[in-house]
C-alpha atoms as a PDB file:
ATOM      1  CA  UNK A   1       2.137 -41.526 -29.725  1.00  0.00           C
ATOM      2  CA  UNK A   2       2.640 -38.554 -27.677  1.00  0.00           C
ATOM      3  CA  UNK A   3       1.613 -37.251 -24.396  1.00  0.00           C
ATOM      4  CA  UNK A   4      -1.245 -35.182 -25.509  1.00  0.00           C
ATOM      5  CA  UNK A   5      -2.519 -37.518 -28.380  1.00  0.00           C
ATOM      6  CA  UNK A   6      -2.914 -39.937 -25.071  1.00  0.00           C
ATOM      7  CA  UNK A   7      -4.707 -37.652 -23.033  1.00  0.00           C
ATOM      8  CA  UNK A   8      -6.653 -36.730 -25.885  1.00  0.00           C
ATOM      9  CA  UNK A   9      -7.808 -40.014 -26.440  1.00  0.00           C
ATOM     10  CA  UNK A  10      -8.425 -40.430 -22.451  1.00  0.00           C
ATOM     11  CA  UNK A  11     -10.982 -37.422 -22.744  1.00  0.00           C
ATOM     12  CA  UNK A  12     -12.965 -39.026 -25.807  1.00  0.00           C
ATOM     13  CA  UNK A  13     -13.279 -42.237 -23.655  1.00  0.00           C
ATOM     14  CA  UNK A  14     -14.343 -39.954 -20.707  1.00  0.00           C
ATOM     15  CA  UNK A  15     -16.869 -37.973 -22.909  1.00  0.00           C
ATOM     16  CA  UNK A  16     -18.074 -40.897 -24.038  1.00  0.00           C
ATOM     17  CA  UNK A  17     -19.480 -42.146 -20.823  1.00  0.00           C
ATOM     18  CA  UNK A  18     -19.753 -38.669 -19.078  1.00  0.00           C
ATOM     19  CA  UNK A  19     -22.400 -36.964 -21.805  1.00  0.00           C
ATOM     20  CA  UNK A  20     -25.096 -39.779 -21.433  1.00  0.00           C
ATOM     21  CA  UNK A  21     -24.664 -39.599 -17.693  1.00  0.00           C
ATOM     22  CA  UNK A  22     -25.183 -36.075 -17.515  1.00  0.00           C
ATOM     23  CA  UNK A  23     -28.269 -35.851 -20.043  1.00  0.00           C
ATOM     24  CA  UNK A  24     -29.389 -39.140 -17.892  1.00  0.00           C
ATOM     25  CA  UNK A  25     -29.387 -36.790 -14.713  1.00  0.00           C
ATOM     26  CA  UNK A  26     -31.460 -34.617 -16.184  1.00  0.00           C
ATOM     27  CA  UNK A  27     -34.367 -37.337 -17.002  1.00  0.00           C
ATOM     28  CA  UNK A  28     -33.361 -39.566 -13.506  1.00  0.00           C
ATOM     29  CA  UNK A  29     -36.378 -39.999 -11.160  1.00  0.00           C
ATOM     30  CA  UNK A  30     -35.328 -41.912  -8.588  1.00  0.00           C
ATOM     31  CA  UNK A  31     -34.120 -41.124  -4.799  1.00  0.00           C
ATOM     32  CA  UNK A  32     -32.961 -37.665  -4.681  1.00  0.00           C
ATOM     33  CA  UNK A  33     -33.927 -36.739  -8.429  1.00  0.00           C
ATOM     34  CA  UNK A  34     -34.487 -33.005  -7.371  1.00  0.00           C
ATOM     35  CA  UNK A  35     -30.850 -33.108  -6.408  1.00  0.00           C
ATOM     36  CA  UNK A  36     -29.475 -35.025  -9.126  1.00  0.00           C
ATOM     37  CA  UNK A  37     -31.817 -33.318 -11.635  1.00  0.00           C
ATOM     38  CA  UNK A  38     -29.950 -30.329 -10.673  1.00  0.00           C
ATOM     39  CA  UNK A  39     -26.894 -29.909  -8.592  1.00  0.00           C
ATOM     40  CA  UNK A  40     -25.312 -32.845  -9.644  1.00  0.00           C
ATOM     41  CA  UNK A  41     -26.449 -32.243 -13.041  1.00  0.00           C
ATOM     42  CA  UNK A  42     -24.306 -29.110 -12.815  1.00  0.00           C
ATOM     43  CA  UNK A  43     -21.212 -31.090 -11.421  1.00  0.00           C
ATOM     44  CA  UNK A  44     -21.647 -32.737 -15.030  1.00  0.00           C
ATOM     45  CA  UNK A  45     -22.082 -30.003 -16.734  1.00  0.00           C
ATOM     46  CA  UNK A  46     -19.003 -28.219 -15.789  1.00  0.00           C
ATOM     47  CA  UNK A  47     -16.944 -31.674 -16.006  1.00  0.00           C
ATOM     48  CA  UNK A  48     -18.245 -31.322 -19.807  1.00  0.00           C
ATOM     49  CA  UNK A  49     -16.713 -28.171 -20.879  1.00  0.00           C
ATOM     50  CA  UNK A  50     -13.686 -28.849 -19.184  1.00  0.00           C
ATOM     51  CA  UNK A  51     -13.147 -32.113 -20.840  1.00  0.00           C
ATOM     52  CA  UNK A  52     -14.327 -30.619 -24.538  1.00  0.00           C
ATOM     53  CA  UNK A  53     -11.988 -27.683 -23.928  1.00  0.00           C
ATOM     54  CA  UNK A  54      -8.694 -29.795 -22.618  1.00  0.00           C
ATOM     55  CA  UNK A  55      -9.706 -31.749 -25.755  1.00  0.00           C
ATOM     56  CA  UNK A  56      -9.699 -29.125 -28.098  1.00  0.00           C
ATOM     57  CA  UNK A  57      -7.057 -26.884 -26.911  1.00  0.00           C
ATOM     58  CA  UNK A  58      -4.325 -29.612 -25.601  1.00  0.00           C
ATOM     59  CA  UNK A  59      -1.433 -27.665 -25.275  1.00  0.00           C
ATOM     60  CA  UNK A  60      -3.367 -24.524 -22.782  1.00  0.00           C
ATOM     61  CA  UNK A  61      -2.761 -25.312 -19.287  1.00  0.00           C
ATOM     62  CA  UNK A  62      -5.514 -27.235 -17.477  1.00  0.00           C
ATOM     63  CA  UNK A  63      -5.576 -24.775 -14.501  1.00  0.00           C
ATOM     64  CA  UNK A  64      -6.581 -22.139 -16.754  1.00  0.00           C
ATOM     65  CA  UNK A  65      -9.433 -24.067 -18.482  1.00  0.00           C
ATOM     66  CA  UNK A  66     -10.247 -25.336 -15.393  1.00  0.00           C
ATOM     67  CA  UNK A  67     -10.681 -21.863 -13.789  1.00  0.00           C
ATOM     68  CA  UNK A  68     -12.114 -20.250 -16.919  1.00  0.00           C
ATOM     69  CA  UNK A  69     -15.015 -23.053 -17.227  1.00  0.00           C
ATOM     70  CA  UNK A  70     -15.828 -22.535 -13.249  1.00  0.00           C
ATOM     71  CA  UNK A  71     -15.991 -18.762 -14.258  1.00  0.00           C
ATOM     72  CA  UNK A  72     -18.138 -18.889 -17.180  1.00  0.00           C
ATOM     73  CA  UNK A  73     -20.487 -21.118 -15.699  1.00  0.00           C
ATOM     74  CA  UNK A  74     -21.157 -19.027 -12.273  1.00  0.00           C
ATOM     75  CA  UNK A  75     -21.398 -16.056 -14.627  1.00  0.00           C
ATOM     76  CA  UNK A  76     -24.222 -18.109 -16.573  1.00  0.00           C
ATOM     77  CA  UNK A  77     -25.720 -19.049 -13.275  1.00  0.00           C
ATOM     78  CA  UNK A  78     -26.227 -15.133 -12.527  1.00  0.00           C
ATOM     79  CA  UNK A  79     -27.710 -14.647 -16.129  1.00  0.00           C
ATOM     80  CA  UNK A  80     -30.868 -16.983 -15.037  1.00  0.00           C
ATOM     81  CA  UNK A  81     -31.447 -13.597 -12.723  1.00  0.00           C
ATOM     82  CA  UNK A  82     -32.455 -12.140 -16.570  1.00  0.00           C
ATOM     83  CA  UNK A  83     -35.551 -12.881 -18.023  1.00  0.00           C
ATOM     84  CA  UNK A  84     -34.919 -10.867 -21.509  1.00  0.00           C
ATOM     85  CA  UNK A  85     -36.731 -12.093 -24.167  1.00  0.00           C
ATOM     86  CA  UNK A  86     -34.073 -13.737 -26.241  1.00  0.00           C
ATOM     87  CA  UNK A  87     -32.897 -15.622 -23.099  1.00  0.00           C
ATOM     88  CA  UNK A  88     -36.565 -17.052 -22.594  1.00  0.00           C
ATOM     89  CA  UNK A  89     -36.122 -18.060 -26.374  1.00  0.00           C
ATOM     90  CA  UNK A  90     -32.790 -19.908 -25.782  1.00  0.00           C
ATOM     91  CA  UNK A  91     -34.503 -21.514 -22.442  1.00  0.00           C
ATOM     92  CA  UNK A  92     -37.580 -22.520 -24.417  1.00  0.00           C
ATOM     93  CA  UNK A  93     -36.165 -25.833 -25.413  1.00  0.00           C
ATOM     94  CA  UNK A  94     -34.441 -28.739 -23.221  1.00  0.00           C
ATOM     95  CA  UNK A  95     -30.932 -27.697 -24.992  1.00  0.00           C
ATOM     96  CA  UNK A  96     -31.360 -24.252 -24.462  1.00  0.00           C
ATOM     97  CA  UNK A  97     -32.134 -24.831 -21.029  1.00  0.00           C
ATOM     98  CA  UNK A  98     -29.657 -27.642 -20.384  1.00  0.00           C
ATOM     99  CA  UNK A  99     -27.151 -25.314 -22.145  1.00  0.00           C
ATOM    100  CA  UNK A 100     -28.015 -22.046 -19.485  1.00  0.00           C
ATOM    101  CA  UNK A 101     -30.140 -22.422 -17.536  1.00  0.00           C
ATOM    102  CA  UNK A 102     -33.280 -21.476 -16.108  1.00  0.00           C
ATOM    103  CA  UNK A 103     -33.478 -20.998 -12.602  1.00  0.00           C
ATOM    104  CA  UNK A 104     -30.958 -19.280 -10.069  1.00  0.00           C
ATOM    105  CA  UNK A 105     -29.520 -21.431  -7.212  1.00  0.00           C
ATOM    106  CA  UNK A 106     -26.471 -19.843  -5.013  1.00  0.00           C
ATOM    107  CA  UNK A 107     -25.498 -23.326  -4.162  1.00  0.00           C
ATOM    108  CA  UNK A 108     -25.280 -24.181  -7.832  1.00  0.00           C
ATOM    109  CA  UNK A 109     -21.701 -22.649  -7.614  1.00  0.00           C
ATOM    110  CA  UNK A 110     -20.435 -24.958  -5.172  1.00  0.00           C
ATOM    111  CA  UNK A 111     -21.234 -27.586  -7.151  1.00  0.00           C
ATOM    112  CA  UNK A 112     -19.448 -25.688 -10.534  1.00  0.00           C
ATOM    113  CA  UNK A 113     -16.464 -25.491  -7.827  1.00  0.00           C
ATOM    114  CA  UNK A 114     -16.404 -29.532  -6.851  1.00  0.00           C
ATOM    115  CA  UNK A 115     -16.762 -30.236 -10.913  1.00  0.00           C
ATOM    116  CA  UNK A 116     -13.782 -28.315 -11.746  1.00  0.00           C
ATOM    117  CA  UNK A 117     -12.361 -30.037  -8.302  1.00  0.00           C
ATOM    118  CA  UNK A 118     -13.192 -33.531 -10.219  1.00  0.00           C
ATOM    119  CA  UNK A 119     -11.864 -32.618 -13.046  1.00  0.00           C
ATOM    120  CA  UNK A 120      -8.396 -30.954 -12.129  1.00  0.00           C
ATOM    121  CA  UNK A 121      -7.956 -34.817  -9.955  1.00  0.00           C
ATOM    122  CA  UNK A 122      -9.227 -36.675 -13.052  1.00  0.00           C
ATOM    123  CA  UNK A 123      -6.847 -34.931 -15.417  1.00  0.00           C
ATOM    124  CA  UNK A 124      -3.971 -35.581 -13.352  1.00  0.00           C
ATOM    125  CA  UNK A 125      -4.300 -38.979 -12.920  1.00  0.00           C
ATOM    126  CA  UNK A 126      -4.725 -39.671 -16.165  1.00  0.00           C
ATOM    127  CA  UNK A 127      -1.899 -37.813 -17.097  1.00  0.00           C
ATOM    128  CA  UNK A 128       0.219 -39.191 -14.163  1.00  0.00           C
ATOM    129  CA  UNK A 129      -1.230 -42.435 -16.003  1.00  0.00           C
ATOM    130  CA  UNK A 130       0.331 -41.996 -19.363  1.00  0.00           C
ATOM    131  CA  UNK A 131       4.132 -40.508 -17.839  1.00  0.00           C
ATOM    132  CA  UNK A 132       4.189 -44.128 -16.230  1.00  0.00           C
END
């Protein structure tokens, strides 16, 4: 098996526990929910693409998807600013809103930042890992 068939499979396993935690934040109501609900829902949420996109694209360097996904994602954050009326369609259901957005935070980026952060030390190890 190759390198990238084993990270491959590394990012399924990590998917695999990483999208119930993050839909969990969402619903969690315990000590610090407001924060959980959302910054460190968006920690998760950036973790997510990354992972889906080093999954589906092996060969493109992490870095880039890694910087790309950060992008994208404070670019989305400034599109909650909008309140155009297919937007407020998208946000009208718990996908739509888990999916963009609905409410504009500044300090939402950092956390975009430290997901991407997670990820680019996640996807090393793992690939230090498998070159053992």
């Amino acid at each position: 098996m190759c390198t990238d068939d084993k990270l491959r499979i590394r990012l399924i396993y990590s998917l695999i526990v990483l999208i119930p935690v993050g839909f969990y934040s969402k619903f969690y109501n315990g000590p610090l929910a407001l924060w959980v609900n959302n910054s460190l829902g968006g920690l998760f949420y950036v973790v997510f693409w990354i992972f889906l996109f080093c999954l589906i694209f092996p060969r493109v360097n992490k870095n880039y998807i890694i910087l790309w996904v950060v992008f994208v994602t404070c670019i989305l954050e400034f599109s909650q600013l909008c309140h155009a009326p297919i937007l407020e369609w998208i946000r009208s259901c718990f996908i739509g809103r888990t999916l963009i957005g609905n409410s504009f935070h500044w300090n939402d980026m950092l956390y975009y930042v430290l997901g991407g952060l997670v990820c680019w030390i996640w996807i090393n190890l793992m690939e230090r890992r498998i070159t053992k």
